[in-house]
PDBML (XML) file of the C-alpha atoms, coordinates in Angstrom:
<?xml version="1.0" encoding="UTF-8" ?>
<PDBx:datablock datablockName="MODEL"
   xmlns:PDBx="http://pdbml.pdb.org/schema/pdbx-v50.xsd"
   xmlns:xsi="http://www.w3.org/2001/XMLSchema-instance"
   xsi:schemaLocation="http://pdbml.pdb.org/schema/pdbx-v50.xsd pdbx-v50.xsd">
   <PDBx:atom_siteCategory>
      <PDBx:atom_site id="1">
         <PDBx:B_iso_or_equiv>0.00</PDBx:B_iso_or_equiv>
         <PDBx:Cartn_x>-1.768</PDBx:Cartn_x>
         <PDBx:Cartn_y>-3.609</PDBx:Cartn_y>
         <PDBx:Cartn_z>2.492</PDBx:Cartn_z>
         <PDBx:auth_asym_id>A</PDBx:auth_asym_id>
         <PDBx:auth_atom_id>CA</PDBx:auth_atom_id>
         <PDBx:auth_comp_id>UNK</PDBx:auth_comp_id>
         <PDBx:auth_seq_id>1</PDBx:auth_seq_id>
         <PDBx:group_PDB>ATOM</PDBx:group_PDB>
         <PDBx:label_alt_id xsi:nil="true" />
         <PDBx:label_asym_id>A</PDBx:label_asym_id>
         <PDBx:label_atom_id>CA</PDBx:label_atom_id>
         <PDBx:label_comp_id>UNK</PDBx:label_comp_id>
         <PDBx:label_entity_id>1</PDBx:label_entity_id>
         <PDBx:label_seq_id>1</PDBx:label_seq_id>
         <PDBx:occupancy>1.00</PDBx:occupancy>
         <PDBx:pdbx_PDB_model_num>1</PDBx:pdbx_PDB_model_num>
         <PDBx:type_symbol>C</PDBx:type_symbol>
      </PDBx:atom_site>
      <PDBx:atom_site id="2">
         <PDBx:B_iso_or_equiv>0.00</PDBx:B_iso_or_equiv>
         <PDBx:Cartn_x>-1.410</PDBx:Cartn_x>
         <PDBx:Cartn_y>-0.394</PDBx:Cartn_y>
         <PDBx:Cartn_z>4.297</PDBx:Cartn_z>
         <PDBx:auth_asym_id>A</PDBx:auth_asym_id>
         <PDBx:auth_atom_id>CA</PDBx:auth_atom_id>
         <PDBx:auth_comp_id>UNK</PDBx:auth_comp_id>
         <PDBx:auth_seq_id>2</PDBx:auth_seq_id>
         <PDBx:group_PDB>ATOM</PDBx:group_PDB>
         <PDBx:label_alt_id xsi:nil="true" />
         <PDBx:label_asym_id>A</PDBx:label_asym_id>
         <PDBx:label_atom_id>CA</PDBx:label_atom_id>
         <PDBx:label_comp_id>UNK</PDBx:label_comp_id>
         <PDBx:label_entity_id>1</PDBx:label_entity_id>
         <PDBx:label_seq_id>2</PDBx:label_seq_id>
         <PDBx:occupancy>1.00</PDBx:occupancy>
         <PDBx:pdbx_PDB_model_num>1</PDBx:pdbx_PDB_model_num>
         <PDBx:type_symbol>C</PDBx:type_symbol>
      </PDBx:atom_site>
      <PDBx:atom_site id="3">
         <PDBx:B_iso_or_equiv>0.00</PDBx:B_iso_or_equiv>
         <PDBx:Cartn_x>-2.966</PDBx:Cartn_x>
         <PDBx:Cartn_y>2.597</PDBx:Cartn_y>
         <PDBx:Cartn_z>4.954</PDBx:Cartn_z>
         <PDBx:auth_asym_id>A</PDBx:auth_asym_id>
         <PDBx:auth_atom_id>CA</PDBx:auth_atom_id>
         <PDBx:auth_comp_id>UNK</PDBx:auth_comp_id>
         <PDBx:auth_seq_id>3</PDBx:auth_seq_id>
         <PDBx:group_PDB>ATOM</PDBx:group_PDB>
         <PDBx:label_alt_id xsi:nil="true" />
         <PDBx:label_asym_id>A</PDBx:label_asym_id>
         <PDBx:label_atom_id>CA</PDBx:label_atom_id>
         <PDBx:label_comp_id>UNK</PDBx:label_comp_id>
         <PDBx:label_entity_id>1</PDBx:label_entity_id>
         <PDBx:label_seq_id>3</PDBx:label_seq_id>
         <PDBx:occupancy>1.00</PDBx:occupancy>
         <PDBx:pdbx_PDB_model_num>1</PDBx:pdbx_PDB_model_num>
         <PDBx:type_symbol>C</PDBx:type_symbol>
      </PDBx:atom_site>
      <PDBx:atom_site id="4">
         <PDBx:B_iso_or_equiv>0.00</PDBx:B_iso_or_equiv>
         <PDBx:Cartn_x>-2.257</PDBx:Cartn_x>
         <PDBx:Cartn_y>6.265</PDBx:Cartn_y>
         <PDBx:Cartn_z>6.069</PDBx:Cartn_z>
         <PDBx:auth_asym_id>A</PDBx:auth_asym_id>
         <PDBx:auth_atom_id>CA</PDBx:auth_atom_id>
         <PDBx:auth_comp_id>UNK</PDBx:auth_comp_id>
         <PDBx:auth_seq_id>4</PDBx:auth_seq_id>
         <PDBx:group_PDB>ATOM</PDBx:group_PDB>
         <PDBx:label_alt_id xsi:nil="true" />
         <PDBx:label_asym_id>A</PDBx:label_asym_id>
         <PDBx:label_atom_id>CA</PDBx:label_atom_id>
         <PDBx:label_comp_id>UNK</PDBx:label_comp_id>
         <PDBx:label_entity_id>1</PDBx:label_entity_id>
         <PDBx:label_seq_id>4</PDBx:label_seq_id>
         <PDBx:occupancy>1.00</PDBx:occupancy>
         <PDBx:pdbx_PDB_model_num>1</PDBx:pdbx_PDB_model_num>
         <PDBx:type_symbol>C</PDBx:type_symbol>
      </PDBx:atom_site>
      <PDBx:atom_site id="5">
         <PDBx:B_iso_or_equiv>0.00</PDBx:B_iso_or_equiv>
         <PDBx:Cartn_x>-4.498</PDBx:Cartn_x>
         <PDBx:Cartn_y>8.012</PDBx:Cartn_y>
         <PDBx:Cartn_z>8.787</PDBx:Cartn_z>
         <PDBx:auth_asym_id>A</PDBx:auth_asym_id>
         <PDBx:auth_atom_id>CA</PDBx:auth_atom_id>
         <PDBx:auth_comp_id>UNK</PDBx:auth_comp_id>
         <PDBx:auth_seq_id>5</PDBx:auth_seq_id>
         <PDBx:group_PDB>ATOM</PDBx:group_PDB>
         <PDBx:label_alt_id xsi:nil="true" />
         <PDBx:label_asym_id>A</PDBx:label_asym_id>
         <PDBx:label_atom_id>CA</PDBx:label_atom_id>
         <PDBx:label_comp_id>UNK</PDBx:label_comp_id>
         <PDBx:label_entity_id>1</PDBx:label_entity_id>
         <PDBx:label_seq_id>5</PDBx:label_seq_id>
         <PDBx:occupancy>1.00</PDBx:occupancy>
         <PDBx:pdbx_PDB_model_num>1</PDBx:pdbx_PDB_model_num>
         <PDBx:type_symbol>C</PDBx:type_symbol>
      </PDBx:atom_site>
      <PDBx:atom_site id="6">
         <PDBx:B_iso_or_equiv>0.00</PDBx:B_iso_or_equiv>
         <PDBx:Cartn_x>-5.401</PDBx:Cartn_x>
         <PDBx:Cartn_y>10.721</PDBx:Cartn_y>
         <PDBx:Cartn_z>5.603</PDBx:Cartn_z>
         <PDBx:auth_asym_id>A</PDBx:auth_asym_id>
         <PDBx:auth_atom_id>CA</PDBx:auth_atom_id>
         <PDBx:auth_comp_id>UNK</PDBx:auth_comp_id>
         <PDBx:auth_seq_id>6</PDBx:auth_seq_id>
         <PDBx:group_PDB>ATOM</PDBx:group_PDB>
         <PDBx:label_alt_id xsi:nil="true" />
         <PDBx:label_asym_id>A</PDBx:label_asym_id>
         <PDBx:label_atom_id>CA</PDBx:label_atom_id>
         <PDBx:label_comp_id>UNK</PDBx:label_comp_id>
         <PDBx:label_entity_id>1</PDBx:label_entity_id>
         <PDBx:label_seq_id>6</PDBx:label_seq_id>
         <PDBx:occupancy>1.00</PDBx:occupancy>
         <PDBx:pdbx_PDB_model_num>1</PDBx:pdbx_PDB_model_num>
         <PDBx:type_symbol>C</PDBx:type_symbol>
      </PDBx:atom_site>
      <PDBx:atom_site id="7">
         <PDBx:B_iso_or_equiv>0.00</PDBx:B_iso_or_equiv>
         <PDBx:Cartn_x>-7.246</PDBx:Cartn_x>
         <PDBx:Cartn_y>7.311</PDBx:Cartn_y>
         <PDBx:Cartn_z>4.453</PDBx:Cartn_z>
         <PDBx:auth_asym_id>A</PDBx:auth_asym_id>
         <PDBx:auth_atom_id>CA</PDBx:auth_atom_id>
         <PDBx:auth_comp_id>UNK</PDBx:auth_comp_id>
         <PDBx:auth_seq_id>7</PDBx:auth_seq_id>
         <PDBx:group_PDB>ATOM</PDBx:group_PDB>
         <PDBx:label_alt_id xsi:nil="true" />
         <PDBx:label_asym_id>A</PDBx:label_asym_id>
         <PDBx:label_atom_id>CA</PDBx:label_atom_id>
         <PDBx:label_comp_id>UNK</PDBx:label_comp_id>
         <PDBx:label_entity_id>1</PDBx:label_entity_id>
         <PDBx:label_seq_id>7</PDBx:label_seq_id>
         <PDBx:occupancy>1.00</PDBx:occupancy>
         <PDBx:pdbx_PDB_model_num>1</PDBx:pdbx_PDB_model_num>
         <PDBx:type_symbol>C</PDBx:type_symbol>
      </PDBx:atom_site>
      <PDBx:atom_site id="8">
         <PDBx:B_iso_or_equiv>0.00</PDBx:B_iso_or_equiv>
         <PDBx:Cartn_x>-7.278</PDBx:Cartn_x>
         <PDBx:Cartn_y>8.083</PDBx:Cartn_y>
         <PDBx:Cartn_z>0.619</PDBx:Cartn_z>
         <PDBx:auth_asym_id>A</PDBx:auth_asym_id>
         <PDBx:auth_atom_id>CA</PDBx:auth_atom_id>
         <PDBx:auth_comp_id>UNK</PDBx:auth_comp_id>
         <PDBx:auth_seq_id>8</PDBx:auth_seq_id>
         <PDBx:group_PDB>ATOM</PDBx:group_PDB>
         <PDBx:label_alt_id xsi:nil="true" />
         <PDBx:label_asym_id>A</PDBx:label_asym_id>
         <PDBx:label_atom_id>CA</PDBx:label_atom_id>
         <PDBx:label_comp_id>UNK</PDBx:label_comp_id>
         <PDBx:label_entity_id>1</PDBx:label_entity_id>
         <PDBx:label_seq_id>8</PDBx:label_seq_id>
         <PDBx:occupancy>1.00</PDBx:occupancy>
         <PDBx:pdbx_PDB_model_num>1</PDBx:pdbx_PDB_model_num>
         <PDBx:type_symbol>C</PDBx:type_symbol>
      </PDBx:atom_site>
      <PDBx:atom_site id="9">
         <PDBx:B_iso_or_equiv>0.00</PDBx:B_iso_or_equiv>
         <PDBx:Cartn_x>-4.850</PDBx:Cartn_x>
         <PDBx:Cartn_y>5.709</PDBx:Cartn_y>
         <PDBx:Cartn_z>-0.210</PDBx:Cartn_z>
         <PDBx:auth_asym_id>A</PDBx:auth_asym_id>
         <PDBx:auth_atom_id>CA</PDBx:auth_atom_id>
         <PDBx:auth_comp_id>UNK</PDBx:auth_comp_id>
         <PDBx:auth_seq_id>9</PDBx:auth_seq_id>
         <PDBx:group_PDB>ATOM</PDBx:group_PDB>
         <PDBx:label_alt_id xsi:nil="true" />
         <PDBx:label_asym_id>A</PDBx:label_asym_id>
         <PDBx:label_atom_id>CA</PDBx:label_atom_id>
         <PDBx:label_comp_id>UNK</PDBx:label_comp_id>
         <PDBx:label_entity_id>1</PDBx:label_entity_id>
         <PDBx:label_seq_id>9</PDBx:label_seq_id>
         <PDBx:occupancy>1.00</PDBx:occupancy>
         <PDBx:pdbx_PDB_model_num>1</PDBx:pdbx_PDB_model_num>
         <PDBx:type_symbol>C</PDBx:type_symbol>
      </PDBx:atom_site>
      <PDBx:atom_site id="10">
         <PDBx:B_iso_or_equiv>0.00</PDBx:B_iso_or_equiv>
         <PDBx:Cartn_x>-4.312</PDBx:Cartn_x>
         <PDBx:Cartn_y>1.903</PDBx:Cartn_y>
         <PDBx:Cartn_z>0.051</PDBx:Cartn_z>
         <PDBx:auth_asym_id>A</PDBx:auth_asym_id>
         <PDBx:auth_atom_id>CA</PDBx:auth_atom_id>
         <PDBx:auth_comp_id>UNK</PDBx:auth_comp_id>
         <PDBx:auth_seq_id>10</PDBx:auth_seq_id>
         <PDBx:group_PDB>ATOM</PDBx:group_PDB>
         <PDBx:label_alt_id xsi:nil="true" />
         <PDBx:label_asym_id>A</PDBx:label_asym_id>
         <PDBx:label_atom_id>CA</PDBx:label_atom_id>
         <PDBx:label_comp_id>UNK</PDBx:label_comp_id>
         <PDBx:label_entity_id>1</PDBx:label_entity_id>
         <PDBx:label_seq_id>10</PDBx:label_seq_id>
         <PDBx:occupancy>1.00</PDBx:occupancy>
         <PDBx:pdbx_PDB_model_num>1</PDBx:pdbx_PDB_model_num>
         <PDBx:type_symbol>C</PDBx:type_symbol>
      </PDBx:atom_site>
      <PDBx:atom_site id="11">
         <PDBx:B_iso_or_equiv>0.00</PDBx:B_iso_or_equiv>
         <PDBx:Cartn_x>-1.137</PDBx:Cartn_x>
         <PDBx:Cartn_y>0.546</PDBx:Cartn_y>
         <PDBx:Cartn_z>-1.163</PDBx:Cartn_z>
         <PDBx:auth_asym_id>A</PDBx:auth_asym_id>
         <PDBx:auth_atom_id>CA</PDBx:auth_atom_id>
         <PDBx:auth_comp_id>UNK</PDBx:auth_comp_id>
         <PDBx:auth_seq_id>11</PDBx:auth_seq_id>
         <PDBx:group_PDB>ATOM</PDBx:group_PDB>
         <PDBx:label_alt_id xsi:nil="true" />
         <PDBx:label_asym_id>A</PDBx:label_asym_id>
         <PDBx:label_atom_id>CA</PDBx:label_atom_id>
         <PDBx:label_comp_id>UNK</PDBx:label_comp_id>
         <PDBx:label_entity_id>1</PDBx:label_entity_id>
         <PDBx:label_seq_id>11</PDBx:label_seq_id>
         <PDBx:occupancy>1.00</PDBx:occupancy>
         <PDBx:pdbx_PDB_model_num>1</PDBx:pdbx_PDB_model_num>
         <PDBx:type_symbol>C</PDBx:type_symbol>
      </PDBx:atom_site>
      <PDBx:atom_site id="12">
         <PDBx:B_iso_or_equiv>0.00</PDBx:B_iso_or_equiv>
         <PDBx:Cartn_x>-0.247</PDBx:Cartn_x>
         <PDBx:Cartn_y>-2.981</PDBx:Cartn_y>
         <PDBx:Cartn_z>-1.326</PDBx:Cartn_z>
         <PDBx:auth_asym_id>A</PDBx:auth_asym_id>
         <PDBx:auth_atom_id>CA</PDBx:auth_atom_id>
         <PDBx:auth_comp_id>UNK</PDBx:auth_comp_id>
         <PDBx:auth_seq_id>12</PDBx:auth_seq_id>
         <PDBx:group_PDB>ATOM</PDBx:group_PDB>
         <PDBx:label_alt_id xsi:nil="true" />
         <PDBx:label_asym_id>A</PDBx:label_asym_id>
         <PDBx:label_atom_id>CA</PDBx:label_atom_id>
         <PDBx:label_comp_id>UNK</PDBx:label_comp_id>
         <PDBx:label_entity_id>1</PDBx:label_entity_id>
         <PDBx:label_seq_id>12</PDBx:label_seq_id>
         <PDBx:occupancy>1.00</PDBx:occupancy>
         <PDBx:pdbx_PDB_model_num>1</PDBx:pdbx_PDB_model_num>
         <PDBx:type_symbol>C</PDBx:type_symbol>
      </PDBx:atom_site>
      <PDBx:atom_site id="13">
         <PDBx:B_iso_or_equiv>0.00</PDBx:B_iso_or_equiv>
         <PDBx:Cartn_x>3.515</PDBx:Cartn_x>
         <PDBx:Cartn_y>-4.093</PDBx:Cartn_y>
         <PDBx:Cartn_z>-1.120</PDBx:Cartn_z>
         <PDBx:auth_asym_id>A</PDBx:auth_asym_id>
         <PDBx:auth_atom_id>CA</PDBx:auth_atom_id>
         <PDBx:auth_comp_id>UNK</PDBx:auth_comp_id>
         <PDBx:auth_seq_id>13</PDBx:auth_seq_id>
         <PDBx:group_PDB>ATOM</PDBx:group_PDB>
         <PDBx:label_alt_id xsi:nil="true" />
         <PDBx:label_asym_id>A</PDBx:label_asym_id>
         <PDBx:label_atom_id>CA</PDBx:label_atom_id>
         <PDBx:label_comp_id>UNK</PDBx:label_comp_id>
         <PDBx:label_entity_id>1</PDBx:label_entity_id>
         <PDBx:label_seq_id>13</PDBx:label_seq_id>
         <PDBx:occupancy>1.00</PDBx:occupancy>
         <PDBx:pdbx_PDB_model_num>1</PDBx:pdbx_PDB_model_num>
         <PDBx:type_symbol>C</PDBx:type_symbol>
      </PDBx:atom_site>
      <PDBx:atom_site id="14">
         <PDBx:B_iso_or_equiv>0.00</PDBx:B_iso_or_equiv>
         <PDBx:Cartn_x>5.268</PDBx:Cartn_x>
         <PDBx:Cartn_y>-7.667</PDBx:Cartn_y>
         <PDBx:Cartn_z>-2.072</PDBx:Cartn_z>
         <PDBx:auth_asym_id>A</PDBx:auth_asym_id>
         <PDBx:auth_atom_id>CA</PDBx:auth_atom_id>
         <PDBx:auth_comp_id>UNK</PDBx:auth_comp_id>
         <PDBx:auth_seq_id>14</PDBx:auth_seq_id>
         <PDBx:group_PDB>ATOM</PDBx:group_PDB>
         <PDBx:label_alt_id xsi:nil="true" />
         <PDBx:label_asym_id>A</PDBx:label_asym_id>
         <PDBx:label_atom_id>CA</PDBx:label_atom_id>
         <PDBx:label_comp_id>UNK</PDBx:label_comp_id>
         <PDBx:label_entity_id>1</PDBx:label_entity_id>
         <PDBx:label_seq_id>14</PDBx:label_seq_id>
         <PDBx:occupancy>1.00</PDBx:occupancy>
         <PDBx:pdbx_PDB_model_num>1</PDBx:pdbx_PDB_model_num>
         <PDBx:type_symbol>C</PDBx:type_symbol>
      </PDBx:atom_site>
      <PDBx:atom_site id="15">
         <PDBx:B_iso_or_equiv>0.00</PDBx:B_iso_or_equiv>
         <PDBx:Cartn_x>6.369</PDBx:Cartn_x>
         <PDBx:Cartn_y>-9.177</PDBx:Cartn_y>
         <PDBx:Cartn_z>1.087</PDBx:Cartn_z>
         <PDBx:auth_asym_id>A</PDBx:auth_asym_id>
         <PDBx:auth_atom_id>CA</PDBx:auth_atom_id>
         <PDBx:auth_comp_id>UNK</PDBx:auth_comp_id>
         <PDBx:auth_seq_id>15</PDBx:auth_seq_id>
         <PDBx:group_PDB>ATOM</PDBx:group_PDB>
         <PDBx:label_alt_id xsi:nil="true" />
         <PDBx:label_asym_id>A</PDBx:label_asym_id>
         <PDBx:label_atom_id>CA</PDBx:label_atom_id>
         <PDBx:label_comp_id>UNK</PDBx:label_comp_id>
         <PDBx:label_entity_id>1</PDBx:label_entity_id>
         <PDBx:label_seq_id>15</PDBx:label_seq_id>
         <PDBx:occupancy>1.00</PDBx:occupancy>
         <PDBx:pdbx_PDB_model_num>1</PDBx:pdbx_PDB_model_num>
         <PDBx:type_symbol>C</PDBx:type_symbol>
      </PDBx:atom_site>
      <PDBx:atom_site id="16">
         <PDBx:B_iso_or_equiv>0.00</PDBx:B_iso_or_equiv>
         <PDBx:Cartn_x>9.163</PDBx:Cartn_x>
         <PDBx:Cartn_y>-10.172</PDBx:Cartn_y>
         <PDBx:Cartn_z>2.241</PDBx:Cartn_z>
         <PDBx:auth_asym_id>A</PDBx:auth_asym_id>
         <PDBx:auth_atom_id>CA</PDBx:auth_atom_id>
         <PDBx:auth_comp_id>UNK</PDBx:auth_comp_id>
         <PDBx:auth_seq_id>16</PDBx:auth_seq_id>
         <PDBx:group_PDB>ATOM</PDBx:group_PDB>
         <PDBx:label_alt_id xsi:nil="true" />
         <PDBx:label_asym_id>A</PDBx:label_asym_id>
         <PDBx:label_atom_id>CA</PDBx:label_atom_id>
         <PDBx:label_comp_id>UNK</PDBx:label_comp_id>
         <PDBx:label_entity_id>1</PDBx:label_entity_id>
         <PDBx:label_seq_id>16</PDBx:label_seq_id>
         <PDBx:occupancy>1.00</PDBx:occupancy>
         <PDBx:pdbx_PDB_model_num>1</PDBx:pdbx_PDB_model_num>
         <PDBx:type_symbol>C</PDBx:type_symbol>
      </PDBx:atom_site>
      <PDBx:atom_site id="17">
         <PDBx:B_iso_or_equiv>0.00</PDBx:B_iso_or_equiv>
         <PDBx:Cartn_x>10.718</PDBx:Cartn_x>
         <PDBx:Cartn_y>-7.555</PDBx:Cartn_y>
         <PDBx:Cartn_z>-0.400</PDBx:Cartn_z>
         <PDBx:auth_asym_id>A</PDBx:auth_asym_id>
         <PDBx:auth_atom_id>CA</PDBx:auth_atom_id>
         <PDBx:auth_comp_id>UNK</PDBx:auth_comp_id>
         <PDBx:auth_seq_id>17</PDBx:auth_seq_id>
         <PDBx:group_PDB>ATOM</PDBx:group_PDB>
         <PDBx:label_alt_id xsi:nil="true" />
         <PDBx:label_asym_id>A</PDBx:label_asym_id>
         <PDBx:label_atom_id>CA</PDBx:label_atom_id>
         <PDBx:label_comp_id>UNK</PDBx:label_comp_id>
         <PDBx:label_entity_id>1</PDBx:label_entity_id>
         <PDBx:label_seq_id>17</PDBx:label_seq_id>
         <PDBx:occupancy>1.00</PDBx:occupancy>
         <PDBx:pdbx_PDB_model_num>1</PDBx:pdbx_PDB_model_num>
         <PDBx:type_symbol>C</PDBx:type_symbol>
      </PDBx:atom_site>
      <PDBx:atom_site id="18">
         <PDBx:B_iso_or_equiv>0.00</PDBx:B_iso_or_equiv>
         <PDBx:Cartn_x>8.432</PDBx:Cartn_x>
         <PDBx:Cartn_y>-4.266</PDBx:Cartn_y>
         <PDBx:Cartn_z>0.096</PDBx:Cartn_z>
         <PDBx:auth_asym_id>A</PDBx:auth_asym_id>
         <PDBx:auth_atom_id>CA</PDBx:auth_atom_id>
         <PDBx:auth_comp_id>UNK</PDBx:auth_comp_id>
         <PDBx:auth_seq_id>18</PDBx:auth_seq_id>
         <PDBx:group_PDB>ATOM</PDBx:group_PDB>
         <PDBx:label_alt_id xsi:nil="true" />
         <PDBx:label_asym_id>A</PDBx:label_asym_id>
         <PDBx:label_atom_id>CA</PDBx:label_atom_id>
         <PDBx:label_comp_id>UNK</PDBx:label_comp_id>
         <PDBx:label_entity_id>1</PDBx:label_entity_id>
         <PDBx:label_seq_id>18</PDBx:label_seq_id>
         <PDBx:occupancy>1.00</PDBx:occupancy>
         <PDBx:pdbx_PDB_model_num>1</PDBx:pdbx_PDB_model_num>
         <PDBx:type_symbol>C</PDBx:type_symbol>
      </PDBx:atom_site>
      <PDBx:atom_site id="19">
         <PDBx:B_iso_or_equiv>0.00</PDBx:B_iso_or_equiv>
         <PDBx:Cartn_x>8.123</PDBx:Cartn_x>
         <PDBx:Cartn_y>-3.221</PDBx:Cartn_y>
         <PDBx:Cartn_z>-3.434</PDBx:Cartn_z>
         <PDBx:auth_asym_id>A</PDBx:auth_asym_id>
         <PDBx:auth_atom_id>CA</PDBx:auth_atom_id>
         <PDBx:auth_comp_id>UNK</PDBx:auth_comp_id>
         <PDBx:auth_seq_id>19</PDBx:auth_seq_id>
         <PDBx:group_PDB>ATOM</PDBx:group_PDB>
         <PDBx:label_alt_id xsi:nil="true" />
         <PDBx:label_asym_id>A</PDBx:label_asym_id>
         <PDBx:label_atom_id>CA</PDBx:label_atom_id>
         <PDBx:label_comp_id>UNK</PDBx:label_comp_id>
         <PDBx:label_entity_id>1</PDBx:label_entity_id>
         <PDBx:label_seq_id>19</PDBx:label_seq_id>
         <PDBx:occupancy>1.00</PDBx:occupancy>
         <PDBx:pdbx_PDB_model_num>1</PDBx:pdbx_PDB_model_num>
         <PDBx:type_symbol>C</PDBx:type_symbol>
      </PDBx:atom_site>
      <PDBx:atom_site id="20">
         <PDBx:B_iso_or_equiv>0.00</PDBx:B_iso_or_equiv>
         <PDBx:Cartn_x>4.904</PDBx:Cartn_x>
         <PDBx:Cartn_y>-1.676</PDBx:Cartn_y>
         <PDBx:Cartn_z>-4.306</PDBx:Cartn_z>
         <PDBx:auth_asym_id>A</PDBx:auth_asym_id>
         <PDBx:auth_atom_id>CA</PDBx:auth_atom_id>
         <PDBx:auth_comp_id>UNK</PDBx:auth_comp_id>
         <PDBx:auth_seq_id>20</PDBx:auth_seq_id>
         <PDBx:group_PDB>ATOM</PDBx:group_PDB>
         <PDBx:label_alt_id xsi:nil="true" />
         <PDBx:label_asym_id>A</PDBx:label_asym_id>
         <PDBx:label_atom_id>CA</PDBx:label_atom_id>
         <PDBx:label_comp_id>UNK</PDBx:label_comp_id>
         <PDBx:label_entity_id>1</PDBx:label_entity_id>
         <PDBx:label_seq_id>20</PDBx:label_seq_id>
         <PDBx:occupancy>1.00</PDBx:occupancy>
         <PDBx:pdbx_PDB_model_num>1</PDBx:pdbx_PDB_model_num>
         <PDBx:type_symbol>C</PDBx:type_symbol>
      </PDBx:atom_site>
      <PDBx:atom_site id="21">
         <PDBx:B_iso_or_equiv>0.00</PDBx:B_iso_or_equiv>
         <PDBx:Cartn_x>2.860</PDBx:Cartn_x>
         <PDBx:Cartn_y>-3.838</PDBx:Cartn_y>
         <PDBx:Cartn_z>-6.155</PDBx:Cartn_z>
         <PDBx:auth_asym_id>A</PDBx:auth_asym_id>
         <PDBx:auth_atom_id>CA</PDBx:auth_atom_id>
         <PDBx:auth_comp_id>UNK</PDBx:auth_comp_id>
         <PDBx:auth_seq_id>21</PDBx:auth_seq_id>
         <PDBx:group_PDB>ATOM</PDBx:group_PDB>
         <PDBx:label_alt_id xsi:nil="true" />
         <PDBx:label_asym_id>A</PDBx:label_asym_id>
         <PDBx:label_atom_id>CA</PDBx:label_atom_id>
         <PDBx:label_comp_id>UNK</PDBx:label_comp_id>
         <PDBx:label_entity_id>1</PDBx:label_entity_id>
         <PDBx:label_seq_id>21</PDBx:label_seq_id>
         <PDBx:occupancy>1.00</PDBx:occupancy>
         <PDBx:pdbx_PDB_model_num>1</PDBx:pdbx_PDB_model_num>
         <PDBx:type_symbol>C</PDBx:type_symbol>
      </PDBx:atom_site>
      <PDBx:atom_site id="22">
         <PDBx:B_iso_or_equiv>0.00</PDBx:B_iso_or_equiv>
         <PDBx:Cartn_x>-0.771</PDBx:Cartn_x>
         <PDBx:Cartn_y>-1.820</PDBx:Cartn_y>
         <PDBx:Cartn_z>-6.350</PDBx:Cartn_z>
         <PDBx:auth_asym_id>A</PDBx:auth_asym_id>
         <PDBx:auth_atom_id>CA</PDBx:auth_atom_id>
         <PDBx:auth_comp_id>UNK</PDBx:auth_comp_id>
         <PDBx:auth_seq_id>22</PDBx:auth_seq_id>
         <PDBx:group_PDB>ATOM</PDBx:group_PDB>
         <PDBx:label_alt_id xsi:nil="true" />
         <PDBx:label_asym_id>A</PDBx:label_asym_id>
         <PDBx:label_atom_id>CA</PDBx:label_atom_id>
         <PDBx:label_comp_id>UNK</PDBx:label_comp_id>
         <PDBx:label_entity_id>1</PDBx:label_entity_id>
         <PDBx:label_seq_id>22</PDBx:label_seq_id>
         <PDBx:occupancy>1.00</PDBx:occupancy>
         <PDBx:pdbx_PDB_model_num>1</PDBx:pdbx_PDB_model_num>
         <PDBx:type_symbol>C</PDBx:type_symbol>
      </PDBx:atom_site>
      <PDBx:atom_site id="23">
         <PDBx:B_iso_or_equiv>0.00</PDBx:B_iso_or_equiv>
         <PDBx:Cartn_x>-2.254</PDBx:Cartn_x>
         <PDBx:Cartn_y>1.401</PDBx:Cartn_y>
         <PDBx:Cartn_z>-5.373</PDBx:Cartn_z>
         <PDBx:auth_asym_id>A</PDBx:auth_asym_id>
         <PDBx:auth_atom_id>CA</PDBx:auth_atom_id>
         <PDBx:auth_comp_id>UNK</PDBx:auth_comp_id>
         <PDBx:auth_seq_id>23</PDBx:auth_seq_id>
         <PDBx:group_PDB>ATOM</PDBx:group_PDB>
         <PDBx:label_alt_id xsi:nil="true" />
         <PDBx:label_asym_id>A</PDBx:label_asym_id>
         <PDBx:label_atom_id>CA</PDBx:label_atom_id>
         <PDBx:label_comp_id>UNK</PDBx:label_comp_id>
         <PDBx:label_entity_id>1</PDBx:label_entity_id>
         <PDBx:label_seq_id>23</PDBx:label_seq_id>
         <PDBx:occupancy>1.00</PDBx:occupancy>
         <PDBx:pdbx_PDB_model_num>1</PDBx:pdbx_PDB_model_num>
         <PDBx:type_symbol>C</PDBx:type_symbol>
      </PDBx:atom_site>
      <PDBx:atom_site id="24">
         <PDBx:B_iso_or_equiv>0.00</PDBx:B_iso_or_equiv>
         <PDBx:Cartn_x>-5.798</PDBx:Cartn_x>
         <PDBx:Cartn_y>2.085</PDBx:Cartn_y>
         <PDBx:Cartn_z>-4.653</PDBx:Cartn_z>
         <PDBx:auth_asym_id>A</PDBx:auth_asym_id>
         <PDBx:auth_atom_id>CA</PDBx:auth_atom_id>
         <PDBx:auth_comp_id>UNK</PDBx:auth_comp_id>
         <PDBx:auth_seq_id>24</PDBx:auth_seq_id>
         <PDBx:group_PDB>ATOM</PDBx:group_PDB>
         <PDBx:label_alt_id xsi:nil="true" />
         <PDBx:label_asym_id>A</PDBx:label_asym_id>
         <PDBx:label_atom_id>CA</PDBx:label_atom_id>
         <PDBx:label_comp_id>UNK</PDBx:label_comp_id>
         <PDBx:label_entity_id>1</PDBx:label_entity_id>
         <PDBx:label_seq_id>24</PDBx:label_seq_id>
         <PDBx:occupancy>1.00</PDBx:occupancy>
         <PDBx:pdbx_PDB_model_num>1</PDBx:pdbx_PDB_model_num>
         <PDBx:type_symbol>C</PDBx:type_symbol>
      </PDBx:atom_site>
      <PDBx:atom_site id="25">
         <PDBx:B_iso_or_equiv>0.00</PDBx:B_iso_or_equiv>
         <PDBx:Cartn_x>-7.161</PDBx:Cartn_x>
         <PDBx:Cartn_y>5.837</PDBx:Cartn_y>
         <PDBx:Cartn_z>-4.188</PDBx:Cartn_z>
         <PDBx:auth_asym_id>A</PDBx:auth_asym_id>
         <PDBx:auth_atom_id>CA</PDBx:auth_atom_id>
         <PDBx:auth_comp_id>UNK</PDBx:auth_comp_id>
         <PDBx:auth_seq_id>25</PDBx:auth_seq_id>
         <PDBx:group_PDB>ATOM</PDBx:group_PDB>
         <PDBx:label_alt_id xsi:nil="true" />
         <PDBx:label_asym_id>A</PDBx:label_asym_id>
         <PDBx:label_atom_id>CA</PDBx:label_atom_id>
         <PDBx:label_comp_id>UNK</PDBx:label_comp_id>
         <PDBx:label_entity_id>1</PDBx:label_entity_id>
         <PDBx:label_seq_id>25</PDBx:label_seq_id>
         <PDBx:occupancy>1.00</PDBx:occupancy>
         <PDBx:pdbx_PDB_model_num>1</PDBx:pdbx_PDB_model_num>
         <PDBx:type_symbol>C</PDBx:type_symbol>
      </PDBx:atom_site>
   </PDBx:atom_siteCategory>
</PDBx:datablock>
């Protein structure tokens, strides 16, 4: 899960791949 300093979003990625799997705002 990640994280930008703005701090509206989260976003969760598939490891070790990267693709996106969720967004939370």
């Amino acid at each position: 899960a990640s994280a930008s300093e703005k701090g509206t979003v989260i976003r969760v990625f598939s490891i070790p791949g990267g693709q996106k799997l969720y967004e939370f705002r």
